[in-house]
Protein backbone atom coordinates (compact mmCIF):
# COMPACT_ATOMS: atom_id res chain seq x y z
CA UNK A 1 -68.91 10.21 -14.98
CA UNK A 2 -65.14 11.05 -15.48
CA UNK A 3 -65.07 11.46 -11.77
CA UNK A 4 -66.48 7.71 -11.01
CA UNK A 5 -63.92 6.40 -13.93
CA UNK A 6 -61.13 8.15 -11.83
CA UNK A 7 -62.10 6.43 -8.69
CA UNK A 8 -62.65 3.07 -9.84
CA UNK A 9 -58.82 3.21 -11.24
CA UNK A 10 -57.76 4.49 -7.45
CA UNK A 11 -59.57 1.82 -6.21
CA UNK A 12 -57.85 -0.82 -8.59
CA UNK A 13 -54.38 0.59 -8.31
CA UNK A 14 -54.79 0.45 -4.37
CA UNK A 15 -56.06 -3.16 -4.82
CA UNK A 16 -53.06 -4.32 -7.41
CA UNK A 17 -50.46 -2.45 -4.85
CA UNK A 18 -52.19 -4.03 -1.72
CA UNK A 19 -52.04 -7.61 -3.77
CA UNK A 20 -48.25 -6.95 -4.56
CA UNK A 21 -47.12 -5.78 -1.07
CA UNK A 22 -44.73 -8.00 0.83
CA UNK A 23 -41.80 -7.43 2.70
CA UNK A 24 -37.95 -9.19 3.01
CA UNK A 25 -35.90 -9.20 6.18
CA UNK A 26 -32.52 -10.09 5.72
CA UNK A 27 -30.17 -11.05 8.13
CA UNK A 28 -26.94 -9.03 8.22
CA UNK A 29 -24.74 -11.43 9.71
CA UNK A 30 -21.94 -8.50 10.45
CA UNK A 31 -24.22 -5.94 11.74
CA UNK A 32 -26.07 -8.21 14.05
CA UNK A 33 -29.30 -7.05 12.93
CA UNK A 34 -31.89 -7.95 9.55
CA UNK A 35 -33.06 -5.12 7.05
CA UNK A 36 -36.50 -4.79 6.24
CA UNK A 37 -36.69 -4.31 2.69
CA UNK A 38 -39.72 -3.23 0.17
CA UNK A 39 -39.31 -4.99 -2.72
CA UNK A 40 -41.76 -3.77 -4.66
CA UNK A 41 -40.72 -0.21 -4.27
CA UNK A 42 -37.02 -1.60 -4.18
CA UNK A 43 -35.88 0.27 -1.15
CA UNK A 44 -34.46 -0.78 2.38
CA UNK A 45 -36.89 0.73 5.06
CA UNK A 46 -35.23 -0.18 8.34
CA UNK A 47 -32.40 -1.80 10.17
CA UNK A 48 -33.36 -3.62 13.77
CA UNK A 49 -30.51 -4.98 15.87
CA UNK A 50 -31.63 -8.69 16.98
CA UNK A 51 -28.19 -10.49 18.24
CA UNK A 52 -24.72 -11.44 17.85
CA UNK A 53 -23.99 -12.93 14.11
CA UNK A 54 -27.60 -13.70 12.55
CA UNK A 55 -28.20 -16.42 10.00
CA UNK A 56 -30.65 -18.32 9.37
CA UNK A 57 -34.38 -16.63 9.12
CA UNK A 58 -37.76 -17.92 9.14
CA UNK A 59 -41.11 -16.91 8.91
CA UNK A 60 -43.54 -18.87 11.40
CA UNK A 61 -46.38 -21.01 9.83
CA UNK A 62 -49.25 -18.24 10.91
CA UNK A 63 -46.89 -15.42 9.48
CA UNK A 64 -46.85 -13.43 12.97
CA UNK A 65 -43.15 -14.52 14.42
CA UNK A 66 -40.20 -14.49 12.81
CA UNK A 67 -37.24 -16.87 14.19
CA UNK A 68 -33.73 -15.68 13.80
CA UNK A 69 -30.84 -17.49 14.35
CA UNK A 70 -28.38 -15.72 16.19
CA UNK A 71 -25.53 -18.03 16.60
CA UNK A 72 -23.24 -16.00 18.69
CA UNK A 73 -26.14 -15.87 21.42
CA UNK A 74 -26.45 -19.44 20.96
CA UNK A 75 -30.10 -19.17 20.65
CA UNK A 76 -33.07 -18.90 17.70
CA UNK A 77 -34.97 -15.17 18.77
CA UNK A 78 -38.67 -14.73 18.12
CA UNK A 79 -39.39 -11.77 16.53
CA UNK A 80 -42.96 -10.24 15.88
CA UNK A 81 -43.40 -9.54 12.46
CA UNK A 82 -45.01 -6.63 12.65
CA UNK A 83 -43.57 -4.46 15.08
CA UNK A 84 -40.05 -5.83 15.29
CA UNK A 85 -40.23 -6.68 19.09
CA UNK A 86 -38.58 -9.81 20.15
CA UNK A 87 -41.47 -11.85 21.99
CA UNK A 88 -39.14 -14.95 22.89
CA UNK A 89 -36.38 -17.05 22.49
CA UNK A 90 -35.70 -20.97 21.47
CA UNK A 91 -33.31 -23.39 23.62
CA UNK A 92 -31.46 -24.07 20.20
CA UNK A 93 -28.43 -25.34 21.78
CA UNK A 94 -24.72 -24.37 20.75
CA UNK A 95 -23.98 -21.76 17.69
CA UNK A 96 -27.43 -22.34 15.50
CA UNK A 97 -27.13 -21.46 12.02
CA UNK A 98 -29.68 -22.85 9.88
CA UNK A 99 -33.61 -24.19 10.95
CA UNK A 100 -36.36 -25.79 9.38
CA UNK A 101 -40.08 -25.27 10.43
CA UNK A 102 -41.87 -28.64 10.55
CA UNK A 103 -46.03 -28.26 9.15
CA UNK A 104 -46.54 -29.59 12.82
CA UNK A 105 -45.12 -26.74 14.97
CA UNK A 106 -41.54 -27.94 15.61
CA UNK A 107 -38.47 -26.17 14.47
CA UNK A 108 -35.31 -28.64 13.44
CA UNK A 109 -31.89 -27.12 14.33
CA UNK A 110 -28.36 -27.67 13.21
CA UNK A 111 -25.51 -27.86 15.60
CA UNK A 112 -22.71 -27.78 13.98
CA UNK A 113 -20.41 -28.04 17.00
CA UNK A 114 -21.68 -30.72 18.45
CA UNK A 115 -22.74 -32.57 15.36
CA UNK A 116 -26.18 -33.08 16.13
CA UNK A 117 -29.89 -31.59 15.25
CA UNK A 118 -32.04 -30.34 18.14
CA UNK A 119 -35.70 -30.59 18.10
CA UNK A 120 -37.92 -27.84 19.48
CA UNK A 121 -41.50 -27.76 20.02
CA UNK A 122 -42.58 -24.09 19.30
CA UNK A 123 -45.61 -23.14 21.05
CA UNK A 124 -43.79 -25.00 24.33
CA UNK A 125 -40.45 -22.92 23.73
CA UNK A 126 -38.81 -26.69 24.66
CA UNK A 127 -36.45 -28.63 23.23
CA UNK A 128 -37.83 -32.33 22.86
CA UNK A 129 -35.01 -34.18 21.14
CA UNK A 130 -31.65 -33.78 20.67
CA UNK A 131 -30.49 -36.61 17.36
CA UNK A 132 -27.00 -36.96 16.60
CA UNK A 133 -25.60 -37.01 13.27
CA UNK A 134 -22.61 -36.49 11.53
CA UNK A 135 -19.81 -33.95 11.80
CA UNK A 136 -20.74 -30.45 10.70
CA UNK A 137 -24.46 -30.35 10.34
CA UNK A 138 -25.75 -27.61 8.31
CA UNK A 139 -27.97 -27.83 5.31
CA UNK A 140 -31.43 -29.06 6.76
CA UNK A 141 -35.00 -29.50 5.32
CA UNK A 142 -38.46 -30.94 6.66
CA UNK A 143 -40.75 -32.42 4.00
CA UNK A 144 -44.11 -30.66 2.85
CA UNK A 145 -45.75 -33.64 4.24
CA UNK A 146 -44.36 -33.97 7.61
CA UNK A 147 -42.78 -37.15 7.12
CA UNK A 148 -38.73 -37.17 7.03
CA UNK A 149 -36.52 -34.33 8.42
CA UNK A 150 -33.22 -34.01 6.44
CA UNK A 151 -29.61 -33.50 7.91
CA UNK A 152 -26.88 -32.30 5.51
CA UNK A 153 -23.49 -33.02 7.15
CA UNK A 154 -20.58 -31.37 5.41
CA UNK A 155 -17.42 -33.44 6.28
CA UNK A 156 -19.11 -37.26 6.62
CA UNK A 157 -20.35 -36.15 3.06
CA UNK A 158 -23.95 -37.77 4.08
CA UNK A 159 -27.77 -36.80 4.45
CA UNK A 160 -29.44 -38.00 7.41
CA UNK A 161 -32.91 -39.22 6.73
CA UNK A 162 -34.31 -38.86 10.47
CA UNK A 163 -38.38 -39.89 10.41
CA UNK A 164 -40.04 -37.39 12.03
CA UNK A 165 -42.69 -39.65 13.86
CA UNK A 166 -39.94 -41.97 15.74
CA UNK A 167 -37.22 -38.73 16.03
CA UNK A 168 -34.60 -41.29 14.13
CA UNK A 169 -32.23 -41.60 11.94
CA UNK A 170 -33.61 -44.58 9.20
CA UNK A 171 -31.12 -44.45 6.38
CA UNK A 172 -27.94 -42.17 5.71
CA UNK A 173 -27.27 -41.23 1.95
CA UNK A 174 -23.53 -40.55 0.86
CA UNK A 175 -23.26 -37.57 -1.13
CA UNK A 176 -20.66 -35.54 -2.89
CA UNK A 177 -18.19 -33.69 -0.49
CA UNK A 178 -19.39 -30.73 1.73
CA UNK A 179 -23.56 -30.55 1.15
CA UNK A 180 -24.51 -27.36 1.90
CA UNK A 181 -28.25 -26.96 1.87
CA UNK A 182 -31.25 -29.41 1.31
CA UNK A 183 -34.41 -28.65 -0.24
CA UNK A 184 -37.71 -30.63 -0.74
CA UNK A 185 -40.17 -30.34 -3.90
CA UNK A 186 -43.78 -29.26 -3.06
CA UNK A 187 -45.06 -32.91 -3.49
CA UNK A 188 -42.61 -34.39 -0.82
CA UNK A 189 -41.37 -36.56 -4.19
CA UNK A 190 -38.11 -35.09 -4.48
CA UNK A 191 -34.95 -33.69 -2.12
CA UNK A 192 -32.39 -31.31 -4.62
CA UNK A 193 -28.99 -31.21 -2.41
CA UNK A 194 -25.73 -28.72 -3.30
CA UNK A 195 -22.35 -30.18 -2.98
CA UNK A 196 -20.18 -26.79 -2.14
CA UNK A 197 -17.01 -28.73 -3.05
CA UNK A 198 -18.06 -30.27 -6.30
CA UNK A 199 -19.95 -28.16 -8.06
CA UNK A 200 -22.98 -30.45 -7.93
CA UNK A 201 -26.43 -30.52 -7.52
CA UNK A 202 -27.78 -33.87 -6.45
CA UNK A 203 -31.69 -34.99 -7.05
CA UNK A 204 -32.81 -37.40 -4.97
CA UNK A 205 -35.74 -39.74 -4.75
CA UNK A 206 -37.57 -39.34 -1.89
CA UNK A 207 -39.09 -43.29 -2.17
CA UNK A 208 -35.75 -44.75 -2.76
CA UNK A 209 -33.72 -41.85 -0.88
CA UNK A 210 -31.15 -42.79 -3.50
CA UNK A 211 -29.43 -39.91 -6.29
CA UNK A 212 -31.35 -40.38 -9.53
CA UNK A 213 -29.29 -36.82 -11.00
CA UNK A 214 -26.13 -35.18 -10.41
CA UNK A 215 -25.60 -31.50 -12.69
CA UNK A 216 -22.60 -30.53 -12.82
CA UNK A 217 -22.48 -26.64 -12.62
CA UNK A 218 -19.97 -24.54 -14.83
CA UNK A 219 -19.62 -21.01 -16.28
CA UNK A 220 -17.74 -20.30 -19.35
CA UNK A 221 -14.87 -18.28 -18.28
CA UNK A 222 -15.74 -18.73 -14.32
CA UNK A 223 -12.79 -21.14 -12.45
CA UNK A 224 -14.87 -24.44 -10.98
CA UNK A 225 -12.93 -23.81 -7.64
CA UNK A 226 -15.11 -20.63 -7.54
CA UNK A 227 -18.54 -22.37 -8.67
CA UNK A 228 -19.62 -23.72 -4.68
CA UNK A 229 -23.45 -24.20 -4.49
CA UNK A 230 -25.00 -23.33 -1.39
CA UNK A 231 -28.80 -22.50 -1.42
CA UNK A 232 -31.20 -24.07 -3.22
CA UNK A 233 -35.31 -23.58 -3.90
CA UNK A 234 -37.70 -25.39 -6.34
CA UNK A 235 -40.73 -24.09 -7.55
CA UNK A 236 -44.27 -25.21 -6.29
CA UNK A 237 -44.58 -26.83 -9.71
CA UNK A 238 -41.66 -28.07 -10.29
CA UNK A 239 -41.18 -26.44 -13.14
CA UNK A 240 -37.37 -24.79 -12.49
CA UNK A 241 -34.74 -24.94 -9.63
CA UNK A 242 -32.60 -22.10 -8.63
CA UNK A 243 -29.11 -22.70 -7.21
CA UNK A 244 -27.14 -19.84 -5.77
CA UNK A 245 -23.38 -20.54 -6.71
CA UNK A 246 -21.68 -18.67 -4.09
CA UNK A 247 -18.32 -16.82 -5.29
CA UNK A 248 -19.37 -17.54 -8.78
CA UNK A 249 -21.54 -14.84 -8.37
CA UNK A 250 -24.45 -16.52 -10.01
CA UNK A 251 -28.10 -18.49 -9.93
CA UNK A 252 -28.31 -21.59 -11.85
CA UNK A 253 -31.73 -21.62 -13.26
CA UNK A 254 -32.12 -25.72 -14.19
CA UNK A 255 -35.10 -27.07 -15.62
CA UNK A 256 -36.54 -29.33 -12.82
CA UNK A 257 -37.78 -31.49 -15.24
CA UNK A 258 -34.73 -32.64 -17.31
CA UNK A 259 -32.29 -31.61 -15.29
CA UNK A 260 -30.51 -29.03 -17.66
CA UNK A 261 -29.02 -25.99 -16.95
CA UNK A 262 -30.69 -23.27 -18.62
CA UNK A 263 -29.42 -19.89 -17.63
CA UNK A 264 -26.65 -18.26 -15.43
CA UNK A 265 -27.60 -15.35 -13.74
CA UNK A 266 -25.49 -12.59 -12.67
CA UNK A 267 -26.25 -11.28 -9.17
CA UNK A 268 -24.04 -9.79 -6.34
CA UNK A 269 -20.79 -10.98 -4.58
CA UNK A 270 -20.90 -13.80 -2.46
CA UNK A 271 -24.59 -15.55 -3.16
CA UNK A 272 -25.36 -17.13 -0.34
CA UNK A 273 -29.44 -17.83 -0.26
CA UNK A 274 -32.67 -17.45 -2.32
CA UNK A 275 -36.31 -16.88 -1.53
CA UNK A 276 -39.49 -16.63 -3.45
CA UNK A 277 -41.92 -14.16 -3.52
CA UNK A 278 -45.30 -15.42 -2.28
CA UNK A 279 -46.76 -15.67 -6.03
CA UNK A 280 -43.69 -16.81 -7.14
CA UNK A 281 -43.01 -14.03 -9.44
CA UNK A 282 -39.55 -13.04 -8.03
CA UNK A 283 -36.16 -14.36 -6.36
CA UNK A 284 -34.28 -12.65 -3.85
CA UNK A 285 -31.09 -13.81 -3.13
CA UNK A 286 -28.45 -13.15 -0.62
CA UNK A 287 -25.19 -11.48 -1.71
CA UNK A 288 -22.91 -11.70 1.17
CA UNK A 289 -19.67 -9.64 0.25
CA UNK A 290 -21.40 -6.74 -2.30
CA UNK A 291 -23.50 -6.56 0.90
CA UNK A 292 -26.82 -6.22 -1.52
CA UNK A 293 -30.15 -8.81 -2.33
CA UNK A 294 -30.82 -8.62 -5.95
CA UNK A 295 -34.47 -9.57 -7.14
CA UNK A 296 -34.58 -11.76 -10.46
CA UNK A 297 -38.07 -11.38 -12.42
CA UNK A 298 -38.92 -14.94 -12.61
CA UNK A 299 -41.16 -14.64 -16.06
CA UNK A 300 -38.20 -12.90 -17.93
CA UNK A 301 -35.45 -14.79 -15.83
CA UNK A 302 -33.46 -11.69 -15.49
CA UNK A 303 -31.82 -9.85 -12.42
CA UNK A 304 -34.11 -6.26 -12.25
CA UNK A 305 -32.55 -4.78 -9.43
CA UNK A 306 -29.99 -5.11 -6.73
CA UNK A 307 -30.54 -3.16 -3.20
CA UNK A 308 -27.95 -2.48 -0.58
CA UNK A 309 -29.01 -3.67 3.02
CA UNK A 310 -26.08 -3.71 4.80
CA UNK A 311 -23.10 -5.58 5.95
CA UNK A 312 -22.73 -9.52 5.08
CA UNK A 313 -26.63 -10.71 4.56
CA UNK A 314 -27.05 -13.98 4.65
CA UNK A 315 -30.60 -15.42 5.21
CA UNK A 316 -33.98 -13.90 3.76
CA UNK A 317 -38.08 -14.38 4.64
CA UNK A 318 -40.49 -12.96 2.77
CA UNK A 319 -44.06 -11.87 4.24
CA UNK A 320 -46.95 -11.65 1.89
């Protein structure tokens, strides 16, 4: 009997860890390379070169490929996920840095030298559109439901709604200065935007594409030229928003549902982007000059642990 007991809790504690595994890579945009990092055992396990100066980092739809920006290279590298072979590579056009994956297959690329987005169909390794916007594209989103693409550009202060059926630009929203990333709610209802040069947050509505918030970020004892909002993510129900603040060295945890700032957290140097884990139990953000992630237990909303990956990361995907 004692022997059964023992082996139904190996069984269990096999299950739970197989239930909790998952995996980060990180870009390291000064090593040219991403870390593969265990979060749950909160160690780095590997470092695989990829390019010259990666940045942005996705995981593909059916979890297999990972797409890496590499900007230097001037192209978006496939990656298998599992054995860290690159399979491909993406006619991005000139010096990608950030990408969004469309439900549909297509990837959405920012060109910030030549102030346009360039569409790619995936499976076809082809670019099929090539929309200009304004100058210094960067921040860009697709909706959950496949219906508007979103271009932040950071000096015509504007966010391009481009409709993903016609491959157009429909309306242009003005914005406070320099937007640096875009996010969508899970319902397709809502875009959040950062302002790096304000301080802001903007909330917009998706219906009207008009601002129906701005929050103002600020830290006691923290000088507002320091507080620049880059990354942004919103929980699948809407419940809280988490803003990483850059040189402030903080997340803003805001209550997505009356738009107050709740908490500060205190992460690494340099926050430059966030990611969930798949049960959206944790955060793992980006801290560019401590050259670390830290992981913030979402239940608690407190920073647990902070793990060194290397030099300058910058972008994060997480596989369940």
């Amino acid at each position: 009997m004692p022997q059964k007991t023992l082996g139904s809790f190996c069984i269990a504690a096999l299950l739970a860890t197989a239930a909790n595994a998952e995996t980060l890579f990180v870009t390291l945009e000064k090593d040219n390379a991403i870390a593969v990092v265990d979060p749950i055992e909160g160690k780095l396990l590997k470092t695989v070169p990829v390019g010259q100066r990666p940045r942005g980092i996705a995981l593909g739809n059916d979890g297999k490929q990972l797409y890496i920006a590499t900007s230097d290279d001037d192209t978006i590298k496939m990656v298998d996920s599992e054995s860290l072979t690159e399979t491909g590579k993406l006619p991005s056009g000139e010096d990608p840095e950030t990408f969004a994956l469309s439900p549909d297959g297509k990837m959405y690329v920012s060109n910030e030298d030549d102030n346009e987005v360039t569409v790619i169909d995936i499976a076809a390794k082809k670019a099929i559109n090539k929309i200009k916007v304004g100058v210094e594209p960067e921040g860009i989103a697709v909706s959950p439901d496949n219906q508007w693409a979103i271009s932040a550009s950071e000096t015509t202060n504007m966010l391009h709604w481009i409709d993903v059926k016609s491959g157009k630009i429909v309306e242009n929203t003005l914005v406070d200065p320099r937007p640096r990333a875009v996010n969508f709610t899970a319902d397709s209802q809502q875009l959040w935007a950062t302002s790096e040069m304000a301080g802001t947050v903007m909330v917009l509505d998706a219906a009207s594409k008009q601002i129906v918030q701005t929050i103002k970020l600020q830290v006691q004892g923290v000088n507002d030229e320091l507080i620049q909002p880059v990354g942004v993510v919103i929980d699948k129900d809407r419940r809280y928003a988490y803003v990483a603040m850059g040189p402030a060295n903080r997340v803003a945890v805001i209550n997505a549902r009356d738009y107050s700032v709740e908490k500060y957290l205190l992460v690494g140097q340099r926050v430059w982007n966030l990611a969930f884990s798949p049960d959206q139990k944790r955060l793992y953000t980006t801290n560019g000059v401590s050259n670390d992630i830290s992981i913030i237990d979402l239940d608690e909303h407190k920073v647990t642990k902070s793990i060194a990956v290397g030099r300058y990361p910058w972008g994060v995907a997480v596989k369940p």
